[in-house]
C-alpha atoms as a PDB file:
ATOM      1  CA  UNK A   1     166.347 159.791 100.946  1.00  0.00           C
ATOM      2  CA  UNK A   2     165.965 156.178 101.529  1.00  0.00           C
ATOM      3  CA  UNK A   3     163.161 153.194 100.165  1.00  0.00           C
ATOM      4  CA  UNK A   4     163.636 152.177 104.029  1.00  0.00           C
ATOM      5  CA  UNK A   5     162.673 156.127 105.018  1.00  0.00           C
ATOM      6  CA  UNK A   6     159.360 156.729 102.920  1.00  0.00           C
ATOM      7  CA  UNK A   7     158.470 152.901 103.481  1.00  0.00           C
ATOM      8  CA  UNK A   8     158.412 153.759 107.293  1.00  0.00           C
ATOM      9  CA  UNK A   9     156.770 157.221 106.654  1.00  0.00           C
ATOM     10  CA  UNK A  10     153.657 155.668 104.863  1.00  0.00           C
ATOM     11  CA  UNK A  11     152.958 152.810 107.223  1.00  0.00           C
ATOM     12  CA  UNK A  12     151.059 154.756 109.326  1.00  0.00           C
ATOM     13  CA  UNK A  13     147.794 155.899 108.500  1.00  0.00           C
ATOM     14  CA  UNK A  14     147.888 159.364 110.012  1.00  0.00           C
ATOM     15  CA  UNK A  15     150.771 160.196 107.597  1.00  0.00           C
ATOM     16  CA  UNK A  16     148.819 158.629 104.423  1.00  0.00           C
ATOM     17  CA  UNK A  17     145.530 160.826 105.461  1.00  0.00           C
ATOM     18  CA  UNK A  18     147.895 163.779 105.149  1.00  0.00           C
ATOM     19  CA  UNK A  19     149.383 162.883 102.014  1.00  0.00           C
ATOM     20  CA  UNK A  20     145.668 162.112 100.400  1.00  0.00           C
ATOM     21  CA  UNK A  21     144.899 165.708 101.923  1.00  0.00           C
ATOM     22  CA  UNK A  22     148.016 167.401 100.554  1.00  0.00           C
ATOM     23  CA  UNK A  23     146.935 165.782  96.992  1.00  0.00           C
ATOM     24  CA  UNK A  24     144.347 168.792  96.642  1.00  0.00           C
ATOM     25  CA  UNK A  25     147.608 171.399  97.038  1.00  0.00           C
ATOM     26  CA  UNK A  26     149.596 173.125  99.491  1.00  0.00           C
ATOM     27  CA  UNK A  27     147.968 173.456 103.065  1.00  0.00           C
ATOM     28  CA  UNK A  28     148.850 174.977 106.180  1.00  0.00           C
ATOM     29  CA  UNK A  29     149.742 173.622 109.481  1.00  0.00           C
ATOM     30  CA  UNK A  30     146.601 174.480 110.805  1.00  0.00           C
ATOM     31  CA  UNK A  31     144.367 173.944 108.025  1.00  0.00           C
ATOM     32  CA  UNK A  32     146.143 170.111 108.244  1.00  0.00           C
ATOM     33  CA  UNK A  33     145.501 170.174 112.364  1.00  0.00           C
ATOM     34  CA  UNK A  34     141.837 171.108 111.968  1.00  0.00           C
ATOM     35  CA  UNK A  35     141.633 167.661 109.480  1.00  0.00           C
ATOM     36  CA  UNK A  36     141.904 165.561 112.822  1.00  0.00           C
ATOM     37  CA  UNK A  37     141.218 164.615 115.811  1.00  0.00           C
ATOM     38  CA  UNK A  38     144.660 164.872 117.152  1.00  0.00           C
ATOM     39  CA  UNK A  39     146.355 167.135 119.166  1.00  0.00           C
ATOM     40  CA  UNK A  40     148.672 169.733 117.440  1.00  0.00           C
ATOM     41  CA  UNK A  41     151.943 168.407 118.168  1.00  0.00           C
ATOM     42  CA  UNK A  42     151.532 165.162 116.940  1.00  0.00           C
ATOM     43  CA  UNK A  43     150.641 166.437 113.987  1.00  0.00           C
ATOM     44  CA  UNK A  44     153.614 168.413 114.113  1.00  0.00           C
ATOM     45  CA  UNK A  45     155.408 165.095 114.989  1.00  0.00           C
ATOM     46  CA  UNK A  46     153.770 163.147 111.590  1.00  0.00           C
ATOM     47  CA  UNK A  47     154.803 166.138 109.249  1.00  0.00           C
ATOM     48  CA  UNK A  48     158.414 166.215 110.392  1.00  0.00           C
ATOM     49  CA  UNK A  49     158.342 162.418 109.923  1.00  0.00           C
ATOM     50  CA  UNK A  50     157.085 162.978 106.228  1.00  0.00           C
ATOM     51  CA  UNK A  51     159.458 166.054 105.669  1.00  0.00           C
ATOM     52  CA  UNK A  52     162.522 163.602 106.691  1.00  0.00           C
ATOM     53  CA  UNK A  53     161.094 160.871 104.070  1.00  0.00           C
ATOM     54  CA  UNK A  54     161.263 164.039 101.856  1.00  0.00           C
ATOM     55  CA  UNK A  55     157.486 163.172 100.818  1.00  0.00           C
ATOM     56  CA  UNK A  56     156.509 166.477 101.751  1.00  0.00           C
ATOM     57  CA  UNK A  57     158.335 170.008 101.737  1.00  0.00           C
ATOM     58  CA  UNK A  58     157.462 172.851 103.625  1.00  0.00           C
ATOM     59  CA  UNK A  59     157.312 176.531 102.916  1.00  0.00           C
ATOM     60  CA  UNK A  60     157.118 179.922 104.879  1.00  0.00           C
ATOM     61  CA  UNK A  61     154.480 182.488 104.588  1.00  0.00           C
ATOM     62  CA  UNK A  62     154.766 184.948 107.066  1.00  0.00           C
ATOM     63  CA  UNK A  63     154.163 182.875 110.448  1.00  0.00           C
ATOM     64  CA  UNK A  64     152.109 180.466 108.443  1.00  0.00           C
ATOM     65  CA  UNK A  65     154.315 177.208 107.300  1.00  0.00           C
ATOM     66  CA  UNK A  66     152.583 175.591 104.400  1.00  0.00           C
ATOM     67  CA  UNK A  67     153.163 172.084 103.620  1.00  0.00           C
ATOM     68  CA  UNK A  68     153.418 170.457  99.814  1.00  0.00           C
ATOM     69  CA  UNK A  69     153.182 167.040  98.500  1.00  0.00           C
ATOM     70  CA  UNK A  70     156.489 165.964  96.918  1.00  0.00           C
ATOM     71  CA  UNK A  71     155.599 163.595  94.342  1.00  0.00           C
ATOM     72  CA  UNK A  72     159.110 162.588  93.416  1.00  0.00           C
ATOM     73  CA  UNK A  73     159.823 160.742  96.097  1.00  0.00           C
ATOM     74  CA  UNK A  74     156.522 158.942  95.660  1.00  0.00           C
ATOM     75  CA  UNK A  75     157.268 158.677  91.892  1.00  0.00           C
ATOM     76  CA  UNK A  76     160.218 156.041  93.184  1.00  0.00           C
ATOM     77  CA  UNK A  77     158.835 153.743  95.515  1.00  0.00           C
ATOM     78  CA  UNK A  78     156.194 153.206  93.120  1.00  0.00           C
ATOM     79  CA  UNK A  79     158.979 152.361  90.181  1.00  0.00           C
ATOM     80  CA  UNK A  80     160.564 149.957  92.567  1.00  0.00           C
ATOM     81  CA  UNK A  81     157.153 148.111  93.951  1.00  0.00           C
ATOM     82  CA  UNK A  82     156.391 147.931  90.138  1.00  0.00           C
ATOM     83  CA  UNK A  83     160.001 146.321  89.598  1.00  0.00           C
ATOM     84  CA  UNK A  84     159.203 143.870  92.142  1.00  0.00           C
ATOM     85  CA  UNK A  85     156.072 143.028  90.736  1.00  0.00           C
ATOM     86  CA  UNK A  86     157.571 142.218  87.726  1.00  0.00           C
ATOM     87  CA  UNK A  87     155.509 144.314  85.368  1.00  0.00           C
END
């Protein structure tokens, strides 16, 4: 995946409250829909965006989809803001 892809992903604060919820382990769709105020499908819509930024990977559990943090990807975009820092 691309810098340009997760950059995009975590400008919006939506996806970041997601990520910050997914830091406690894997949750479901719904247990993620019942965090907001939102209607389902656009939380559908911010998952997919962080699933395609590869932040997050998903999982199937019967007809329950459970959605992980994947810290890898958030492992490089904080080597290369560090790089650009200069530290």
């Amino acid at each position: 995946m691309s810098l340009q892809q997760t950059l995009k992903a975590l400008a919006d604060p939506t996806r970041r409250e997601i990520l910050n919820l997914l830091k406690g382990g894997p949750k479901s769709a719904g247990e993620i829909c019942d965090r907001f105020d939102i209607s389902g499908a656009a939380v559908s819509r911010h998952l997919s965006v962080l699933k395609e930024a590869d932040l997050v990977c998903d999982s199937r559990e019967g007809k329950f989809i459970y959605y992980e943090l994947n810290t890898s990807v958030l492992e490089e975009a904080l080597l290369w803001l560090t790089d650009l820092k200069g530290e």
